[in-house]
N, C-alpha and C. Protein backbone atom coordinates (compact mmCIF):
# COMPACT_ATOMS: atom_id res chain seq x y z
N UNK A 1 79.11 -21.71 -19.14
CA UNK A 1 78.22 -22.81 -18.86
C UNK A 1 77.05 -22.76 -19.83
N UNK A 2 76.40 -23.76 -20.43
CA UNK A 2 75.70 -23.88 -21.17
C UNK A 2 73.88 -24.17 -19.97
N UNK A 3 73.31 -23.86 -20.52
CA UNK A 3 71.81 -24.15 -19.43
C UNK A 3 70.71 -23.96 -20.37
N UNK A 4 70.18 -24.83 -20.51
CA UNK A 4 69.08 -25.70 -21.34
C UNK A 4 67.74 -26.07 -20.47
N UNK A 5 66.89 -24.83 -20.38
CA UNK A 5 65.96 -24.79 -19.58
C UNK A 5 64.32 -25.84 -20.59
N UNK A 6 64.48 -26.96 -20.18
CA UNK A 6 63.28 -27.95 -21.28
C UNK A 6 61.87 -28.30 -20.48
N UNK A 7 60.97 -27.85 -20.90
CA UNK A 7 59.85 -28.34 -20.32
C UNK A 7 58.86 -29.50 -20.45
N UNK A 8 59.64 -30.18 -21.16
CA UNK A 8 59.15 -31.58 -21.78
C UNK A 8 59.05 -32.66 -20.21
N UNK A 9 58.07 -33.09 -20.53
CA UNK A 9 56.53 -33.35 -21.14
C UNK A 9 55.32 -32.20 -20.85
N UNK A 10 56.11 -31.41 -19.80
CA UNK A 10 55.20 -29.92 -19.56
C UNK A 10 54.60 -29.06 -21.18
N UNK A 11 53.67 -28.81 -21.67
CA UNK A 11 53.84 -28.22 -22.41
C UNK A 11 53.94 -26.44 -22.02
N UNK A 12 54.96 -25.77 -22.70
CA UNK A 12 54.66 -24.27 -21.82
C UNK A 12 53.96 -23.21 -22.30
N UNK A 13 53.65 -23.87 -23.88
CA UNK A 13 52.38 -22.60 -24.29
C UNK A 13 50.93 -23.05 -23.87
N UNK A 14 51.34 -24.44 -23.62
CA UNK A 14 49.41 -24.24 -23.00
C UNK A 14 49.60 -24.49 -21.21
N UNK A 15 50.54 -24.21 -20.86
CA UNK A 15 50.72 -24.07 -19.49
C UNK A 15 50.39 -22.92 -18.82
N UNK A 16 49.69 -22.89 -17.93
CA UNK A 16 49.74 -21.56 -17.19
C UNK A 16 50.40 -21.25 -16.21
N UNK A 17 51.45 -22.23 -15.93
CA UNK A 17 52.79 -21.73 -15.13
C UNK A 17 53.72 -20.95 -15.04
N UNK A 18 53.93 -20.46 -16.44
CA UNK A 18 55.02 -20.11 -17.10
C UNK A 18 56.40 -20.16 -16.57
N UNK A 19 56.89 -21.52 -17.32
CA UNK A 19 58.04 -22.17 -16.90
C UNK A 19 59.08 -21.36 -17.22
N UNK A 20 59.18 -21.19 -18.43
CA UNK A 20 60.49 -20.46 -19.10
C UNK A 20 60.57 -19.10 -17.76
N UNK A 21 59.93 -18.31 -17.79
CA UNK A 21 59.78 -16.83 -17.06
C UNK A 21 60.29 -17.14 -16.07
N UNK A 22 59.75 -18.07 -14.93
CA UNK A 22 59.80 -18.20 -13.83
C UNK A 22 61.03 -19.06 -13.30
N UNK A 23 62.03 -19.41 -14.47
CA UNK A 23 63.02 -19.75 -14.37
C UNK A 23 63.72 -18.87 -13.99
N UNK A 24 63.69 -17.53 -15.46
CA UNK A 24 64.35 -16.77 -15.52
C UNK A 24 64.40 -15.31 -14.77
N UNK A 25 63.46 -15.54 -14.04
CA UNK A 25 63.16 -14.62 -12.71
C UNK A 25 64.08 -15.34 -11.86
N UNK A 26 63.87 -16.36 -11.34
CA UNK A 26 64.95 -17.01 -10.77
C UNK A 26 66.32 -16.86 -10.87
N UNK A 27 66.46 -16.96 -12.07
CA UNK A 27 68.04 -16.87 -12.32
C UNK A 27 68.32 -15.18 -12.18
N UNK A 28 67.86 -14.42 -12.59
CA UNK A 28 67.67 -12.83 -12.39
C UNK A 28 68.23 -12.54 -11.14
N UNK A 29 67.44 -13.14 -10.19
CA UNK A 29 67.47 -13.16 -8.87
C UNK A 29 68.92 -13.48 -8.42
N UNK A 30 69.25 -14.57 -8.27
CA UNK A 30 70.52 -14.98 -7.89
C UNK A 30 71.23 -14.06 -8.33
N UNK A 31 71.59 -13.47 -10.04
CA UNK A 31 72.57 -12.49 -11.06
C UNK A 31 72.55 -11.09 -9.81
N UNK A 32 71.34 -10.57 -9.57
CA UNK A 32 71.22 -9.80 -8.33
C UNK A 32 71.45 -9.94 -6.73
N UNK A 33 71.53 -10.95 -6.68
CA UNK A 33 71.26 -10.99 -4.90
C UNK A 33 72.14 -10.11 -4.46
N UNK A 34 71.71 -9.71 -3.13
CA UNK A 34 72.52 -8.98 -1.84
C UNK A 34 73.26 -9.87 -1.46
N UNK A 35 73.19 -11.09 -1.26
CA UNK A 35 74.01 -12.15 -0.57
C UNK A 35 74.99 -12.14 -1.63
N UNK A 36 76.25 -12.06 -0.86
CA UNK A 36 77.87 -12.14 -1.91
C UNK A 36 78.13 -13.47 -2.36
N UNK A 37 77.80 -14.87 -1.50
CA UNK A 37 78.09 -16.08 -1.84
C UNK A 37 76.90 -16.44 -2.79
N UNK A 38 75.62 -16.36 -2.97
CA UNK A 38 74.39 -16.40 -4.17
C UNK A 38 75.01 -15.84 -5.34
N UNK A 39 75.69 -14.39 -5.17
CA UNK A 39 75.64 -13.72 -5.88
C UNK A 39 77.05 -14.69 -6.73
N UNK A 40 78.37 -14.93 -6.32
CA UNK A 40 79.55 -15.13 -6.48
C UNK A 40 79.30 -16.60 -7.05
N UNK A 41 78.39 -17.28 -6.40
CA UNK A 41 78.12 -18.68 -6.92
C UNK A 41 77.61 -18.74 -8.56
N UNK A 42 76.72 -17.83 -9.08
CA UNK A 42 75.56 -17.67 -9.94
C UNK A 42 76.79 -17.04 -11.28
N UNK A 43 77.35 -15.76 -10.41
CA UNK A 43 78.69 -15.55 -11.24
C UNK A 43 79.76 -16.48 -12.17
N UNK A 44 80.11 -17.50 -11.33
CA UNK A 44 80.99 -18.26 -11.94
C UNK A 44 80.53 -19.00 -12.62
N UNK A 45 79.15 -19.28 -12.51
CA UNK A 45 78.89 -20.19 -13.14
C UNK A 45 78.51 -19.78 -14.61
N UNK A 46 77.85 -18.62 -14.51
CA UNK A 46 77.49 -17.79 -15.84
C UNK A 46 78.31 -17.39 -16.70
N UNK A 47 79.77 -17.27 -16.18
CA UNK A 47 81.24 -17.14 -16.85
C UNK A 47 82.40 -17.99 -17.16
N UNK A 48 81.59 -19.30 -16.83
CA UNK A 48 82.16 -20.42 -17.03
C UNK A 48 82.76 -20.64 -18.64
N UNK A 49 83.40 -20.88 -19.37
CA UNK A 49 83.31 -21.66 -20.62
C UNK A 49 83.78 -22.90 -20.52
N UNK A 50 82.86 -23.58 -19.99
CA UNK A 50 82.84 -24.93 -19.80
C UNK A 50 82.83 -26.07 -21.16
N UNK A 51 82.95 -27.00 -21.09
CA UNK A 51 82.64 -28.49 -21.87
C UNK A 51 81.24 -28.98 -21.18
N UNK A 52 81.23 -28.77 -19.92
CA UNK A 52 80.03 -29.55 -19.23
C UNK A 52 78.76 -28.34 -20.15
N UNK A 53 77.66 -29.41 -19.95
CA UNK A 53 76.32 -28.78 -19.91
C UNK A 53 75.36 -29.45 -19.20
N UNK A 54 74.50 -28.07 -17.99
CA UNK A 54 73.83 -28.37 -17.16
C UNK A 54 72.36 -27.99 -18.10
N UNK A 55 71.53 -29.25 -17.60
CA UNK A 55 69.96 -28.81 -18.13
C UNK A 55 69.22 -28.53 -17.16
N UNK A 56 68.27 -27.88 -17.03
CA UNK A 56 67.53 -27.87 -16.08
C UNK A 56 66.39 -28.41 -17.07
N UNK A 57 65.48 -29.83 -16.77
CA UNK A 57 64.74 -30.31 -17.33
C UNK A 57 63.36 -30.09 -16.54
N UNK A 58 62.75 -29.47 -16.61
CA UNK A 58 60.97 -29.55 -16.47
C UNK A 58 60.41 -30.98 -16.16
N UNK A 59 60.65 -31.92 -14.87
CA UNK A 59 60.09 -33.07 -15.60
C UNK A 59 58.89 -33.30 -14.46
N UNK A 60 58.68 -34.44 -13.81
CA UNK A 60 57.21 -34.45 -13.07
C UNK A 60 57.71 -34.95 -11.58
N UNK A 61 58.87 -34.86 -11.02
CA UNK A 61 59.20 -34.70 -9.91
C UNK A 61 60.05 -33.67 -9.24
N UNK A 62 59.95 -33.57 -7.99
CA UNK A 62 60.95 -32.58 -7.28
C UNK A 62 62.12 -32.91 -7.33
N UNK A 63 63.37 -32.22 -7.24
CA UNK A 63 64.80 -32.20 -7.17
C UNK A 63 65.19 -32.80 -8.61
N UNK A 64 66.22 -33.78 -8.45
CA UNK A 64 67.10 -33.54 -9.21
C UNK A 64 67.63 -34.86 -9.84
N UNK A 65 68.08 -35.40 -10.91
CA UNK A 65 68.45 -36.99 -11.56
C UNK A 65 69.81 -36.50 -12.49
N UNK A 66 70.94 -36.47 -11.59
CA UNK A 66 72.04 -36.23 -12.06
C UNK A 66 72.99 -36.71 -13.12
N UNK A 67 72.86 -36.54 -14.22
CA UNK A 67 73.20 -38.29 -14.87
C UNK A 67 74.56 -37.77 -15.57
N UNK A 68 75.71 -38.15 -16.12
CA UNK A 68 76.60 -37.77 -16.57
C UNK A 68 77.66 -38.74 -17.24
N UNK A 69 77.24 -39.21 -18.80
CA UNK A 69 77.44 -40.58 -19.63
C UNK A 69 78.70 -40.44 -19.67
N UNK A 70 79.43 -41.88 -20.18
CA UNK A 70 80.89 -41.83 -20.35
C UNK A 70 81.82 -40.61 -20.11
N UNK A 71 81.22 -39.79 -21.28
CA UNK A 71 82.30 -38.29 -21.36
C UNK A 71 82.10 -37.37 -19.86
N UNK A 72 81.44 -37.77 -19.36
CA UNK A 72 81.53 -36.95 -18.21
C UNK A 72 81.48 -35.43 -18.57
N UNK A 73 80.84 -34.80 -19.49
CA UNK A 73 81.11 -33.50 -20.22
C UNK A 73 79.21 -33.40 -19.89
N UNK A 74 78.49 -34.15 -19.49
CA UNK A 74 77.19 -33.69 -19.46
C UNK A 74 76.69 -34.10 -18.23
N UNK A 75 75.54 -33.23 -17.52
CA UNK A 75 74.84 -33.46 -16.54
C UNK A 75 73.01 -33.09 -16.98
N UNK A 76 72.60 -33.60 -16.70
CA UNK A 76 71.02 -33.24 -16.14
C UNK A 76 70.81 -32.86 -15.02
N UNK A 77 69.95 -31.81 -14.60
CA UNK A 77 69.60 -31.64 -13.83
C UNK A 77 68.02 -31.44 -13.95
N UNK A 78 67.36 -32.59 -13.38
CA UNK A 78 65.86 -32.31 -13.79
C UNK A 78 65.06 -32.31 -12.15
N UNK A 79 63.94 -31.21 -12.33
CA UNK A 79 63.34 -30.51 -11.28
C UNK A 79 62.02 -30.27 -11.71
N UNK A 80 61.38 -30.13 -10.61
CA UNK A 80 59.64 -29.76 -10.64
C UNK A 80 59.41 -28.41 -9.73
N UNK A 81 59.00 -27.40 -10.68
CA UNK A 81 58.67 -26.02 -9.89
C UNK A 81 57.60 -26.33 -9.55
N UNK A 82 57.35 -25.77 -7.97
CA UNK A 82 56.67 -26.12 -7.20
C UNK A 82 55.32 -25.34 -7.69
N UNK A 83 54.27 -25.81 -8.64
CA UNK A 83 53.56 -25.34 -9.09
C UNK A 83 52.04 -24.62 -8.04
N UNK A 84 52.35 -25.51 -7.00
CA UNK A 84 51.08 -25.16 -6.16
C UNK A 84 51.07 -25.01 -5.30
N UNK A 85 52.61 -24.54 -4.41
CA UNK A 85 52.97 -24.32 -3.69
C UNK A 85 52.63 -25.84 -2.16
N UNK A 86 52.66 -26.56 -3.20
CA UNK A 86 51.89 -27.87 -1.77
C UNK A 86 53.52 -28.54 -1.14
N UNK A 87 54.73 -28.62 -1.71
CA UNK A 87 55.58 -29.29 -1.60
C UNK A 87 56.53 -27.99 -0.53
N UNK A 88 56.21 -26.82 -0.66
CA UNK A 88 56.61 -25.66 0.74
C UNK A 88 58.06 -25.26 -0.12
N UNK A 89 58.40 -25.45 -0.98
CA UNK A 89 59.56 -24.77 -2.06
C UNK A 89 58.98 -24.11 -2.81
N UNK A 90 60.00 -22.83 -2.66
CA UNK A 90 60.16 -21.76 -3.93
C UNK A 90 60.48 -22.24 -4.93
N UNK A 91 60.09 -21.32 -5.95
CA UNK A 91 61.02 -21.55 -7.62
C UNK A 91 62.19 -21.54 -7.26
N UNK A 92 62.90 -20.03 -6.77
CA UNK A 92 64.12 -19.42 -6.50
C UNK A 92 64.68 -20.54 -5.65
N UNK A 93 64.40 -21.14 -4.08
CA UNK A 93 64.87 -22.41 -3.74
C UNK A 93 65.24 -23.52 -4.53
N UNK A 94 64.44 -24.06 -5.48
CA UNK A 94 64.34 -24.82 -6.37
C UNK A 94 65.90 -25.04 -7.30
N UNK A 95 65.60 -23.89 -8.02
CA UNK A 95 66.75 -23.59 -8.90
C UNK A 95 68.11 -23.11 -8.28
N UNK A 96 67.85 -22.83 -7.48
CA UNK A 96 69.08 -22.51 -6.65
C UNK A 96 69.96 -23.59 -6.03
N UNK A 97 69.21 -24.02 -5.49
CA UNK A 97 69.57 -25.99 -5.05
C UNK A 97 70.18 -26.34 -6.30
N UNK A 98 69.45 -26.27 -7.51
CA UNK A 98 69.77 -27.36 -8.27
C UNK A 98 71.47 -26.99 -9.06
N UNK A 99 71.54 -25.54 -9.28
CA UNK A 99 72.39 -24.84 -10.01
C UNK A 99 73.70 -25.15 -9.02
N UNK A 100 73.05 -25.08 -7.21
CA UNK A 100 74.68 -25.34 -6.71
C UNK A 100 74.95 -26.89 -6.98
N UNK A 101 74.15 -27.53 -7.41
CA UNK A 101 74.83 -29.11 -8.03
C UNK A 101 75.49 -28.63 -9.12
N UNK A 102 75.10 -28.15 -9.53
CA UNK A 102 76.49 -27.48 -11.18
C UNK A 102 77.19 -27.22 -10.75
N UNK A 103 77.21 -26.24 -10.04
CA UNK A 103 78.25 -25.40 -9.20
C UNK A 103 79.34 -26.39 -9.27
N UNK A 104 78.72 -27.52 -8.27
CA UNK A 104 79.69 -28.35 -7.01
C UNK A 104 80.83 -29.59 -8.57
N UNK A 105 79.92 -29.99 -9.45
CA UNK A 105 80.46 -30.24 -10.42
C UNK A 105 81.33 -29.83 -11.56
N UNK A 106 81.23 -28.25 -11.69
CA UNK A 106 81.81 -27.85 -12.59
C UNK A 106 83.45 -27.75 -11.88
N UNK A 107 83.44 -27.13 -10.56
CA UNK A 107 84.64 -27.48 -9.56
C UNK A 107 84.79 -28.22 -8.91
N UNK A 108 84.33 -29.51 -9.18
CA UNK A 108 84.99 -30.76 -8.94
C UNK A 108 84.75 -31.07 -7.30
N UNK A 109 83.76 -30.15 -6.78
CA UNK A 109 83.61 -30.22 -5.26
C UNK A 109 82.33 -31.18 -4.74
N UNK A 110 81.87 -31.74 -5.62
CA UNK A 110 80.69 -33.31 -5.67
C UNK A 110 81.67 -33.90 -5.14
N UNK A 111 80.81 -34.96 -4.09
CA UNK A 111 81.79 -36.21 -3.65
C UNK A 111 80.58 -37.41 -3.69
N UNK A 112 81.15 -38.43 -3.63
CA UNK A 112 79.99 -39.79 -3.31
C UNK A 112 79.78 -39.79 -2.33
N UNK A 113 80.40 -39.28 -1.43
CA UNK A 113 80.34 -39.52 0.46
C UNK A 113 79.10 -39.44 0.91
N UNK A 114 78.42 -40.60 1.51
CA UNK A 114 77.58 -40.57 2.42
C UNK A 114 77.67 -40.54 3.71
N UNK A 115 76.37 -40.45 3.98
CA UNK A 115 76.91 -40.19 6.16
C UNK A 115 76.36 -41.95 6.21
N UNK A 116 75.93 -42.27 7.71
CA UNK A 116 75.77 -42.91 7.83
C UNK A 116 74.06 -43.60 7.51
N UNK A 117 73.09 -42.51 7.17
CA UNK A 117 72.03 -42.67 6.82
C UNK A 117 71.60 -42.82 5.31
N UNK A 118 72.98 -42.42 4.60
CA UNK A 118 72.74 -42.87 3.15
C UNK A 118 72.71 -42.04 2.46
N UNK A 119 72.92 -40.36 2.96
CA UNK A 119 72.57 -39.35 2.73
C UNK A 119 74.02 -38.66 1.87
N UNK A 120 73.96 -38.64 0.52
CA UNK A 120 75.50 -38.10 0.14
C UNK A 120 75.44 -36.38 0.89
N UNK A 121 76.74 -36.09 1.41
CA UNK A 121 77.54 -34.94 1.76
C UNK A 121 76.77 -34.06 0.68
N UNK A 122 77.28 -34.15 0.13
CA UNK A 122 76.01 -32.84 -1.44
C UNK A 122 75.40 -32.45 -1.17
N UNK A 123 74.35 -33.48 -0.70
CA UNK A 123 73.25 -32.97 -0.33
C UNK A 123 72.95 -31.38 0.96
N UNK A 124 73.77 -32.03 1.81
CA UNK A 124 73.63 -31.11 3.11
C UNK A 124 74.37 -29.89 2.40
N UNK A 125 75.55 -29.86 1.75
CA UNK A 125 75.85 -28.54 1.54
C UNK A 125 74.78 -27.92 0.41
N UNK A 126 74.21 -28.43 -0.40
CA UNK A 126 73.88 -27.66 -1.33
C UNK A 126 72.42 -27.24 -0.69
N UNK A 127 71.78 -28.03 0.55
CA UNK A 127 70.80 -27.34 1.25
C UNK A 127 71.27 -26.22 2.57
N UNK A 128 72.23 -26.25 2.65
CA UNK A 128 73.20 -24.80 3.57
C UNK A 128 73.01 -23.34 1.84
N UNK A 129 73.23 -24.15 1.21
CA UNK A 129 73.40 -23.16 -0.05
C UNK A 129 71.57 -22.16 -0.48
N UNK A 130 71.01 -23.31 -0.22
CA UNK A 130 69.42 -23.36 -0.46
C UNK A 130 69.00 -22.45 0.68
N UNK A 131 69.81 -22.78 2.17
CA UNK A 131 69.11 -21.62 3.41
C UNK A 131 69.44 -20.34 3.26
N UNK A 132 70.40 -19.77 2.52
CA UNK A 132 70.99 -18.94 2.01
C UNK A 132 69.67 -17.94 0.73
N UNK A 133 68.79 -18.86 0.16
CA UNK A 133 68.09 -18.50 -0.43
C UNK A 133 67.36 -17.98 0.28
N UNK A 134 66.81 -19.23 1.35
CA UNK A 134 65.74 -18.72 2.17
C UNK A 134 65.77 -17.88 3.27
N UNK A 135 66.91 -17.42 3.99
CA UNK A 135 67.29 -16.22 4.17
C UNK A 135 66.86 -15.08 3.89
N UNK A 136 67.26 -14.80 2.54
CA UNK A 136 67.12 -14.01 1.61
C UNK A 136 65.24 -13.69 1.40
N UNK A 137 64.72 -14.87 1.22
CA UNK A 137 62.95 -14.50 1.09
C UNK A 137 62.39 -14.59 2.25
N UNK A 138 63.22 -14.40 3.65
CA UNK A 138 62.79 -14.08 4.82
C UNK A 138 62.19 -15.52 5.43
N UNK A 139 62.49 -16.79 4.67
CA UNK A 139 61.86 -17.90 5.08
C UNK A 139 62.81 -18.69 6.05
N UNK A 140 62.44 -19.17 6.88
CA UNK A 140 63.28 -20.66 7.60
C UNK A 140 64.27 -21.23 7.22
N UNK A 141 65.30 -21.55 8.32
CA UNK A 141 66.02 -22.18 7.38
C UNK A 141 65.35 -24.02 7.29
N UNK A 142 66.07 -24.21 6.52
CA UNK A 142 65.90 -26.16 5.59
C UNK A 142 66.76 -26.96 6.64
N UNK A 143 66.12 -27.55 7.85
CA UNK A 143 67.35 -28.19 8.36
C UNK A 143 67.01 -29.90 8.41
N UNK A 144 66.51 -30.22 7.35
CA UNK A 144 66.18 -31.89 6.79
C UNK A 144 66.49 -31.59 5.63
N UNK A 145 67.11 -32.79 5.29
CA UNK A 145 67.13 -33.43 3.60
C UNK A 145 66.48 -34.90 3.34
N UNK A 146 65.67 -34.79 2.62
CA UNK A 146 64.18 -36.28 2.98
C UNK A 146 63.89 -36.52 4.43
N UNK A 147 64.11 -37.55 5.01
CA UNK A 147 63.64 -37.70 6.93
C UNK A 147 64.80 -37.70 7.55
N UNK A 148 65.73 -37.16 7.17
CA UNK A 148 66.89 -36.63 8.25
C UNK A 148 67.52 -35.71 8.36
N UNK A 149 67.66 -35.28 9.76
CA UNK A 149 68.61 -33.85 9.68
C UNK A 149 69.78 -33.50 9.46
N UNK A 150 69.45 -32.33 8.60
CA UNK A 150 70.75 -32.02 8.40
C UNK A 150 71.89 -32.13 9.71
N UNK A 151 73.28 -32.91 9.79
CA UNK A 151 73.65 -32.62 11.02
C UNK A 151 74.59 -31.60 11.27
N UNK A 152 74.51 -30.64 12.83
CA UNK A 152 75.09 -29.77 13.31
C UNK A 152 76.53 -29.62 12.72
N UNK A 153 77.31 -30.49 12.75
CA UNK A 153 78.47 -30.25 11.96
C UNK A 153 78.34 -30.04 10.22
N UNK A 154 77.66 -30.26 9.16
CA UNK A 154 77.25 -29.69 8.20
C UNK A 154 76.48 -28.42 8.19
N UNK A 155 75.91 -27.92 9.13
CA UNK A 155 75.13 -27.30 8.96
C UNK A 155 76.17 -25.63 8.73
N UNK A 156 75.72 -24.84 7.31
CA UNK A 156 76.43 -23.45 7.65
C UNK A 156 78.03 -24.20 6.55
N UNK A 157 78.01 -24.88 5.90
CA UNK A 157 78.86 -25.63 5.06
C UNK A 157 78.23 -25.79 3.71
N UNK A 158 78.84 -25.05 3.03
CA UNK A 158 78.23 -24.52 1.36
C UNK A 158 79.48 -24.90 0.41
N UNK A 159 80.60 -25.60 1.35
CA UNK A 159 81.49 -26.04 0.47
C UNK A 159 81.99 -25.46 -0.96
N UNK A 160 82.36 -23.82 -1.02
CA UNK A 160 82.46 -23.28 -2.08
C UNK A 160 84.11 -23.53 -2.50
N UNK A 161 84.07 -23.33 -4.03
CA UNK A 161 85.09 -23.57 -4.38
C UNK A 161 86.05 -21.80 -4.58
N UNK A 162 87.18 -21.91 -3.45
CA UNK A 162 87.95 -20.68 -3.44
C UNK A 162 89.62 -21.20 -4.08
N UNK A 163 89.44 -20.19 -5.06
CA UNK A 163 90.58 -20.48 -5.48
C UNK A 163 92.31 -20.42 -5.21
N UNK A 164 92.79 -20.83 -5.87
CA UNK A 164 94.32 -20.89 -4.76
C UNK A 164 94.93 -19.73 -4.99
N UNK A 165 95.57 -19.46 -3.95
CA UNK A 165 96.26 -18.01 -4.28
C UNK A 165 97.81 -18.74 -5.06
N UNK A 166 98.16 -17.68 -5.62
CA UNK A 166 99.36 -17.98 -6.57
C UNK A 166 100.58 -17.54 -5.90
N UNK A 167 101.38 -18.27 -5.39
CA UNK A 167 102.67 -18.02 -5.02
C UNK A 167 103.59 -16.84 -5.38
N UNK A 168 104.54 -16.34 -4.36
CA UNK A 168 105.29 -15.01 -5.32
C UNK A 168 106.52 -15.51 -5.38
């Protein structure tokens, strides 16, 4: 997998955020976790030799603007680290969310499906994926995605991609 961490329009040498780092603490993190599915997710993706390339773009909102032109060989993924902690997300949440949208794309496990509130399926799993983080930093779990809840039957559904066993 290719990952193109851009901080544009952020600048990051006169930033005192430090974007690049605090990515890559992030990503550190996941390469380490105790959790086997963080850990197994972060794996494949890092050993991918893909065509796709995921960016993680620096831009001036939260989550994510998925875009993927004709060739279908590219995605964006653009995000806002929660610089001031006012929006109640981690970095590590952050990027973690966003990477299981790679994830869910690179294995073909994205769907358009919405529920009935408008809410695509994605969403709820890749925030089951995100409680998994927060788990992990001893925080709450995430059981809304914008003003609705996640529902009981999604909930604990990370929709991972397991591969087929091979016939004998």
């Amino acid at each position: 997998m290719h990952l193109l961490v851009d901080s544009t329009p952020v600048n990051v040498l006169k930033s005192n955020h430090n974007i690049m780092w605090r990515t890559l603490k992030c990503l550190n993190r996941m390469a380490n976790s105790k959790n086997p599915i963080i850990k197994d997710v972060f794996a494949k993706l890092a050993s991918l030799n893909s065509k796709h390339r995921h960016d993680i773009y620096i831009g001036t909102e939260l989550g994510s603007k998925t875009n993927a032109p004709e060739s279908s060989s590219y995605t964006r993924t653009r995000l806002t680290l929660d610089y001031d902690n006012k929006r109640g997300f981690t970095d590590y949440e952050i990027i973690g969310h966003e990477l299981k949208h790679a994830y869910d794309i690179e294995f073909n496990l994205n769907t358009n499906k919405k529920d009935a509130n408008g809410t695509e399926l994605d969403e709820y799993w890749t925030s089951n994926f995100e409680n998994l983080i927060r788990k992990e930093e001893g925080r709450p779990q995430r059981t809304k995605y914008g003003r609705f809840k996640i529902p009981k039957k999604e909930m604990g559904n990370y929709n991972l991609y397991i591969p087929k066993k091979k016939e004998k």
